[in-house]
N, C-alpha and C. Protein backbone atom coordinates (compact mmCIF):
# COMPACT_ATOMS: atom_id res chain seq x y z
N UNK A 1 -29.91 52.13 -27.85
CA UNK A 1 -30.14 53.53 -28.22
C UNK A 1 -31.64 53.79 -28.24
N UNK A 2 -32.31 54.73 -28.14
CA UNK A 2 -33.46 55.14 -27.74
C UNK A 2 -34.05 56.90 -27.87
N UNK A 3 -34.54 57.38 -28.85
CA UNK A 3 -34.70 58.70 -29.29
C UNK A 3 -36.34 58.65 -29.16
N UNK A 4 -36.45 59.26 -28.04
CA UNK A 4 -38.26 59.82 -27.86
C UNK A 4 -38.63 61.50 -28.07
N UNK A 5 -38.97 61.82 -29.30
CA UNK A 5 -39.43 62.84 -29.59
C UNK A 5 -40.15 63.77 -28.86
N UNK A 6 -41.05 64.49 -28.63
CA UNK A 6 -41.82 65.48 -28.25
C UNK A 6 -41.81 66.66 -28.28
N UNK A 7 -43.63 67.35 -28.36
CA UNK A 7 -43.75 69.09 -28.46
C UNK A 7 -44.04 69.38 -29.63
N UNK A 8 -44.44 68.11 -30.58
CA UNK A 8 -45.22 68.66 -31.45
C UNK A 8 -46.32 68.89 -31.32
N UNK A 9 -47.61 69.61 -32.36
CA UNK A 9 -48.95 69.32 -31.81
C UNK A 9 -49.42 70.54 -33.26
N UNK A 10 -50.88 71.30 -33.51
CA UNK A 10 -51.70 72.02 -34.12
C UNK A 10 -51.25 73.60 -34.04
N UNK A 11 -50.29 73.69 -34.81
CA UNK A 11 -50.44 75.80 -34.27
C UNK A 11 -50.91 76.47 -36.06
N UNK A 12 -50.96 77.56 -35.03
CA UNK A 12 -51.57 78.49 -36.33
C UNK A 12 -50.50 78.92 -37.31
N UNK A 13 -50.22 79.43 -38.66
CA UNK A 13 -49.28 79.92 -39.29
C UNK A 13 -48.05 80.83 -38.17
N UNK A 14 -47.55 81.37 -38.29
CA UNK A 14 -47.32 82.53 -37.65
C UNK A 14 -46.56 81.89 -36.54
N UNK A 15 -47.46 81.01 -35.76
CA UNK A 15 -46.75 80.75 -34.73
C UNK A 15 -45.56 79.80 -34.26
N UNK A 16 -45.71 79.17 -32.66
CA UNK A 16 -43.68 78.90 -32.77
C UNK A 16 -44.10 77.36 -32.07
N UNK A 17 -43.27 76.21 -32.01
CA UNK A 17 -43.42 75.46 -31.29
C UNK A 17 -41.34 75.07 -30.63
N UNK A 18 -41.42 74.32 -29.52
CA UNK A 18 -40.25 73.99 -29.40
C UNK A 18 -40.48 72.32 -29.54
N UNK A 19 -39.88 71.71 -30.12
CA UNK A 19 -39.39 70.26 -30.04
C UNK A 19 -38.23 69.74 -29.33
N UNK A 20 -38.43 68.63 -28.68
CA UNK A 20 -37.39 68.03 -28.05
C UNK A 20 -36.82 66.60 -28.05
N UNK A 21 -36.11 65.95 -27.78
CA UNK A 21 -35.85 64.55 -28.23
C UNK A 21 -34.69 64.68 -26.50
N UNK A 22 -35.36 63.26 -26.19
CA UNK A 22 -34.88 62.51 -24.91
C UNK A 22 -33.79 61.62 -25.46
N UNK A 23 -32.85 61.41 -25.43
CA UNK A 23 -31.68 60.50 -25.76
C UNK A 23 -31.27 59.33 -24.85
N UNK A 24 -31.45 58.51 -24.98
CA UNK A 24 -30.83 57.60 -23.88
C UNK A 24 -29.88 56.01 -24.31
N UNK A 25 -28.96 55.58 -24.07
CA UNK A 25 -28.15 54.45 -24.39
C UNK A 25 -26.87 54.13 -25.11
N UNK A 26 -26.75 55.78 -25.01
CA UNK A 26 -25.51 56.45 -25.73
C UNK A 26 -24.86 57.28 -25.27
N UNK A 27 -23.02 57.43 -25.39
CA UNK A 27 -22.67 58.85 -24.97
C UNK A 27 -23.11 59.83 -26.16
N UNK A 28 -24.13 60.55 -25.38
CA UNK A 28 -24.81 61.68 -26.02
C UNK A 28 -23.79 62.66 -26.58
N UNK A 29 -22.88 63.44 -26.23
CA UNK A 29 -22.01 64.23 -26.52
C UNK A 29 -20.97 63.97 -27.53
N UNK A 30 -20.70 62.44 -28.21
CA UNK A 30 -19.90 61.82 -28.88
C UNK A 30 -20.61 61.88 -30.35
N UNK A 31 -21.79 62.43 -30.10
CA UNK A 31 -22.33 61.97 -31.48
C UNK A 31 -23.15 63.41 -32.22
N UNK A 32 -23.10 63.98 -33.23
CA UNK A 32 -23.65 64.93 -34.14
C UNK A 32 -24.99 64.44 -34.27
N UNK A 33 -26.13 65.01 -33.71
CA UNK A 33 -27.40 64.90 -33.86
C UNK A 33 -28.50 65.79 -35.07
N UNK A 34 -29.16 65.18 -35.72
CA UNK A 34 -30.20 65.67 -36.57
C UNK A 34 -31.61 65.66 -36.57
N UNK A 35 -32.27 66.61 -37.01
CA UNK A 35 -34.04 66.77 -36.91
C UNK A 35 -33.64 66.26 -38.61
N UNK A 36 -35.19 65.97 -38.95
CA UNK A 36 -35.11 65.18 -40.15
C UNK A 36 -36.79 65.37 -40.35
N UNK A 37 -37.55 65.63 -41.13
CA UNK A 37 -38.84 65.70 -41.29
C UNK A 37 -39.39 65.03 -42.57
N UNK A 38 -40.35 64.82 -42.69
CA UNK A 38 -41.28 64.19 -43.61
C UNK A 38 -42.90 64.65 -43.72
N UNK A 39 -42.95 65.61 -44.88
CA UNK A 39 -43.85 65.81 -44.72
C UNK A 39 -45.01 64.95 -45.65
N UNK A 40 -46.51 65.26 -46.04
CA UNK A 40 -47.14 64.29 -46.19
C UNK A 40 -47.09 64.03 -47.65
N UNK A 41 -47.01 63.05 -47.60
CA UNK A 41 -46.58 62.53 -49.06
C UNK A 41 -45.51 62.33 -50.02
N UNK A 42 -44.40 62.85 -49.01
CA UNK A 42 -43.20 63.11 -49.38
C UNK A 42 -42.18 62.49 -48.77
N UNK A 43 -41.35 62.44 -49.09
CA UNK A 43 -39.98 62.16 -48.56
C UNK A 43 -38.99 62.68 -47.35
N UNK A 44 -38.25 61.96 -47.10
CA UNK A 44 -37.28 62.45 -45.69
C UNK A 44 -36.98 63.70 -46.49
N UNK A 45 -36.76 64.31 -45.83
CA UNK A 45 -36.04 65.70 -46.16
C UNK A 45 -34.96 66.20 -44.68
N UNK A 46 -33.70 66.24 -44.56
CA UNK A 46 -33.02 66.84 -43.63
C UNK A 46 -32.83 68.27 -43.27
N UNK A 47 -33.50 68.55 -41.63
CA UNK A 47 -33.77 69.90 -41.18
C UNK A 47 -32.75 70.70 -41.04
N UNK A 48 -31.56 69.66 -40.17
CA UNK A 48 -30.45 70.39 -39.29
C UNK A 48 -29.65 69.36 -38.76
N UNK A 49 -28.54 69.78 -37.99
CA UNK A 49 -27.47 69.36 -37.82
C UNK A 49 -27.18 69.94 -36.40
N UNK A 50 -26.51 69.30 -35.30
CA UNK A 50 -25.85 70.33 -34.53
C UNK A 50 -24.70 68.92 -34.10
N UNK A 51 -23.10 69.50 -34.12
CA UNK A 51 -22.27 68.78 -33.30
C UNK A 51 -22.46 68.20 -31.91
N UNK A 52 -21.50 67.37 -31.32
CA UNK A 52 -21.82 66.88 -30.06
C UNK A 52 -21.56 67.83 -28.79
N UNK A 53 -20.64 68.74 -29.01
CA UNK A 53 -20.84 69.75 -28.34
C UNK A 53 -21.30 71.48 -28.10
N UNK A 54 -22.18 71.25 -29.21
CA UNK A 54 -23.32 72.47 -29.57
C UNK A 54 -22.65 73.28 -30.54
N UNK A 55 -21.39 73.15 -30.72
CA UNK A 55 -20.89 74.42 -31.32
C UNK A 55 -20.75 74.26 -32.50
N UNK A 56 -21.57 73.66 -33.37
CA UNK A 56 -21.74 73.49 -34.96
C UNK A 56 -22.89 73.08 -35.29
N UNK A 57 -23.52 74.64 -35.81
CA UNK A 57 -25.11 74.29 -36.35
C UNK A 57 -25.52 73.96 -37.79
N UNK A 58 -26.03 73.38 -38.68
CA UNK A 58 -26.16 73.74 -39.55
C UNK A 58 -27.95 73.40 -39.91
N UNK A 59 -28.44 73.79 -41.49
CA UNK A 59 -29.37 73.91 -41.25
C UNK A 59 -29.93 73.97 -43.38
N UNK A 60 -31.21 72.87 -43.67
CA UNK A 60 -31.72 73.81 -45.11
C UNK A 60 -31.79 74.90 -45.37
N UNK A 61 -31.66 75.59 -46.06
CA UNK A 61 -31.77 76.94 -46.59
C UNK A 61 -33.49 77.12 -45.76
N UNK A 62 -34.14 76.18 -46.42
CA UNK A 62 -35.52 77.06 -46.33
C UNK A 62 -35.88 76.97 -44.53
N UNK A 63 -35.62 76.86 -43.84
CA UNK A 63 -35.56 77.18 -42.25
C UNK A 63 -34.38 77.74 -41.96
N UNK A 64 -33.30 78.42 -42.64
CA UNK A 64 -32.59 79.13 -41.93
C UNK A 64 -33.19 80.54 -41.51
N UNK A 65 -32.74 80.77 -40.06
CA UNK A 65 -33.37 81.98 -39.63
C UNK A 65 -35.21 81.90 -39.06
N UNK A 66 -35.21 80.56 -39.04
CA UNK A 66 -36.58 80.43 -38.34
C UNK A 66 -36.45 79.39 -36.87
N UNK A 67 -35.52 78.24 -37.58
CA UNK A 67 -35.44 77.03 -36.35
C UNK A 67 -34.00 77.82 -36.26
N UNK A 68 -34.25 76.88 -34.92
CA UNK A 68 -32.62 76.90 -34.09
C UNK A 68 -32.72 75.28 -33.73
N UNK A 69 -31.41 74.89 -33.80
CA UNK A 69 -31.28 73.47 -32.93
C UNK A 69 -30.33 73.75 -31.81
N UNK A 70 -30.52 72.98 -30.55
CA UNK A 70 -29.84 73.11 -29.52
C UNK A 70 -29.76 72.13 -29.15
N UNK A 71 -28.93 72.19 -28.05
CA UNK A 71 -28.99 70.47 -26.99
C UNK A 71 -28.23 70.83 -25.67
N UNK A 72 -28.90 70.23 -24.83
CA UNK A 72 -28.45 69.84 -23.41
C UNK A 72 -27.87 68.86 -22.99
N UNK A 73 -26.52 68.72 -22.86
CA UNK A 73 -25.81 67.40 -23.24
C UNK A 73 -26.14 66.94 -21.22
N UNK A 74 -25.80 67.85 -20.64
CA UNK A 74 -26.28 67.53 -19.03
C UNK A 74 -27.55 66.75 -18.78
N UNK A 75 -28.58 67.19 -19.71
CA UNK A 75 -30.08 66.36 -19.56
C UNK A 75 -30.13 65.40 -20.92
N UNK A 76 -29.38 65.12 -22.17
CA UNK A 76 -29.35 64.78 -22.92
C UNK A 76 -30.31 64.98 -24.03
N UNK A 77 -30.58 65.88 -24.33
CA UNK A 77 -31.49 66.42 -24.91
C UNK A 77 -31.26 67.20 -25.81
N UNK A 78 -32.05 66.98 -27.08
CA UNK A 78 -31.63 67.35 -28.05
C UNK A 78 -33.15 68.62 -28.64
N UNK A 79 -33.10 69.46 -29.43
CA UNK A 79 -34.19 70.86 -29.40
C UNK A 79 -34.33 70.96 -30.30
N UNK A 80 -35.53 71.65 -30.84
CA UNK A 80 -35.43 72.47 -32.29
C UNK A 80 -36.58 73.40 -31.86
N UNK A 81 -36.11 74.74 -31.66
CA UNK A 81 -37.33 75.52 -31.83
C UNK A 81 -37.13 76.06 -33.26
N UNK A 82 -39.16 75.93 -33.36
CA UNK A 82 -39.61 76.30 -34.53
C UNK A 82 -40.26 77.77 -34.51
N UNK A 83 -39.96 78.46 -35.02
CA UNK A 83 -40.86 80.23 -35.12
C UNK A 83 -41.11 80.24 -36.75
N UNK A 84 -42.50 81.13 -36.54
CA UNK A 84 -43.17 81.89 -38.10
C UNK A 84 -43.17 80.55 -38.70
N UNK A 85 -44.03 79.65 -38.09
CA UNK A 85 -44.52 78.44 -39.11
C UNK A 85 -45.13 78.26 -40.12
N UNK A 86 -44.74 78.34 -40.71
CA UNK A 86 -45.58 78.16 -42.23
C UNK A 86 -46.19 76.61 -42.61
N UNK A 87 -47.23 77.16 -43.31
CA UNK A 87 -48.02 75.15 -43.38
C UNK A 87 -46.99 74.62 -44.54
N UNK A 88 -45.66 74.54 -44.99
CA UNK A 88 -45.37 73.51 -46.04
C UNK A 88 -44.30 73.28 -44.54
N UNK A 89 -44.30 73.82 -43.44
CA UNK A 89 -43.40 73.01 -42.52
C UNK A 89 -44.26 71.87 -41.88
N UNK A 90 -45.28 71.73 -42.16
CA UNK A 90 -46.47 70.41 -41.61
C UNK A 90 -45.87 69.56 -42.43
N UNK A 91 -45.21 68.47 -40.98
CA UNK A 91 -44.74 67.20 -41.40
C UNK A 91 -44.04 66.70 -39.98
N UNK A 92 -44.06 65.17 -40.14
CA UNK A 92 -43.32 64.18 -39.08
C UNK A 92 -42.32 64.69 -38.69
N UNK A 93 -41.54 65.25 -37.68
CA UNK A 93 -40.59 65.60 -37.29
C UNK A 93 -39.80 64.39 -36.35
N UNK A 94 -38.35 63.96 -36.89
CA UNK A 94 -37.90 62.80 -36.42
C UNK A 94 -36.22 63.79 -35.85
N UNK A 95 -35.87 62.81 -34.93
CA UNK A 95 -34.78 63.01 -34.34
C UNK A 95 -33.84 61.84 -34.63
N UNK A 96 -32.68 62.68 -35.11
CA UNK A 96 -31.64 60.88 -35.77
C UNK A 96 -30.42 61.13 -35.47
N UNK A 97 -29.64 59.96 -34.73
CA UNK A 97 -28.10 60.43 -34.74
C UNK A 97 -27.40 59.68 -35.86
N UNK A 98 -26.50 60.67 -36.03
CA UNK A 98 -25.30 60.19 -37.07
C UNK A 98 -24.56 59.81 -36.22
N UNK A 99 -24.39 58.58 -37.06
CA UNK A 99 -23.10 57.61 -37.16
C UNK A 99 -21.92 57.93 -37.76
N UNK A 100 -21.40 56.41 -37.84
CA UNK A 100 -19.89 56.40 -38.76
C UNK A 100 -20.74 57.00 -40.32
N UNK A 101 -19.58 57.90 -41.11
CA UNK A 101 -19.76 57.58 -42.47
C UNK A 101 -21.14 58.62 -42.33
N UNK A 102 -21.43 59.36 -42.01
CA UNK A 102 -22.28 60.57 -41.83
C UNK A 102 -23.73 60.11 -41.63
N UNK A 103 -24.06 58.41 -41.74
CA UNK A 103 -25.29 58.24 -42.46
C UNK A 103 -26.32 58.55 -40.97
N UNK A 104 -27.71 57.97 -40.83
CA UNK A 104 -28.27 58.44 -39.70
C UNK A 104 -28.65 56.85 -39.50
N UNK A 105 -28.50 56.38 -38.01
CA UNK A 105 -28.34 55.15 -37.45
C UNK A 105 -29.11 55.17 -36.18
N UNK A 106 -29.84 55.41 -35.63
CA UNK A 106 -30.83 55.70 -34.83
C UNK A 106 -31.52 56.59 -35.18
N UNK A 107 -33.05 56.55 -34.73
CA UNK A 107 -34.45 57.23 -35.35
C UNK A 107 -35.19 57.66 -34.11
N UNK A 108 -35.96 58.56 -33.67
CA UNK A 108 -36.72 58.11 -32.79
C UNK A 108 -38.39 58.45 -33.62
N UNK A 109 -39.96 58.31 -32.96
CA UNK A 109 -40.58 58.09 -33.27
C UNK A 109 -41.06 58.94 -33.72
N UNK A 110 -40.72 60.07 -33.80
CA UNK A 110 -41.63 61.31 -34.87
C UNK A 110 -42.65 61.84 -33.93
N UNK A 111 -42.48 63.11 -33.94
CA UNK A 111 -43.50 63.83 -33.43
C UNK A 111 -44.16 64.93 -34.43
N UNK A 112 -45.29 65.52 -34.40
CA UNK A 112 -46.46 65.18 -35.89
C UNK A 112 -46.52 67.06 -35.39
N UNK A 113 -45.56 68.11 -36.45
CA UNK A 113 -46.08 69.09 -36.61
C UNK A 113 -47.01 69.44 -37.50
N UNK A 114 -48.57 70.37 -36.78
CA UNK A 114 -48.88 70.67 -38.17
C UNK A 114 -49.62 71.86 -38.02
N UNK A 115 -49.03 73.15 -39.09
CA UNK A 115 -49.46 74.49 -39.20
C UNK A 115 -50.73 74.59 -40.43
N UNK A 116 -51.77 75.17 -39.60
CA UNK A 116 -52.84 75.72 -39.78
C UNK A 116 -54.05 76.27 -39.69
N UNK A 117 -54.74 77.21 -40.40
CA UNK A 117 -55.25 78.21 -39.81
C UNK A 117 -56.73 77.48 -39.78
């Protein structure tokens, strides 16, 4: 299994980034995928959720109505666009699939959002 992040990087408040995660060594579509963040000094905190075949999103309260998660099960690829960033969303952004038993069993390496002006 193999989760390579990307598309993080420096934006201003206000603005949007898209994130993406490359999947590879798995049937991608068999498995409920999650964004998962950490910001500094803090703890995992879980972003979102989307089923293996897109049609079940879920999401924290405090990014509902800002991120979306998506995925391209054809390119295996998993999304999160981010809009109206606010700096307490500055933090490691990780991509994780769930396993058996809901827990998260693959990681990939974090890609480093961070909002500010």
């Amino acid at each position: 299994v193999q989760l390579v992040e990307s598309g993080g990087g420096l934006v201003q408040p206000g603005g949007s980034l898209r994130l993406s995660c490359a999947a590879s060594g798995f049937t991608f579509t068999s498995y409920y995928m999650s964004w998962v963040r950490q910001a500094p000094g803090k703890g995992l905190e879980w972003v979102s959720d989307i089923k293996g075949d897109g049609g079940t999103t879920s999401y924290v309260d405090s990014v509902k109505c800002r991120f979306t998660i998506s995925r391209d099960n054809a390119k295996n690829t998993l999304y999160l666009q981010i809009d109206s960033l606010k700096p307490e969303d500055t933090a490691l952004y990780y991509c994780a699939r769930r396993g058996s038993m809901w827990a998260f069993d693959s990681w990939g390496q974090g890609t480093q959002v961070t909002v500010s002006s």
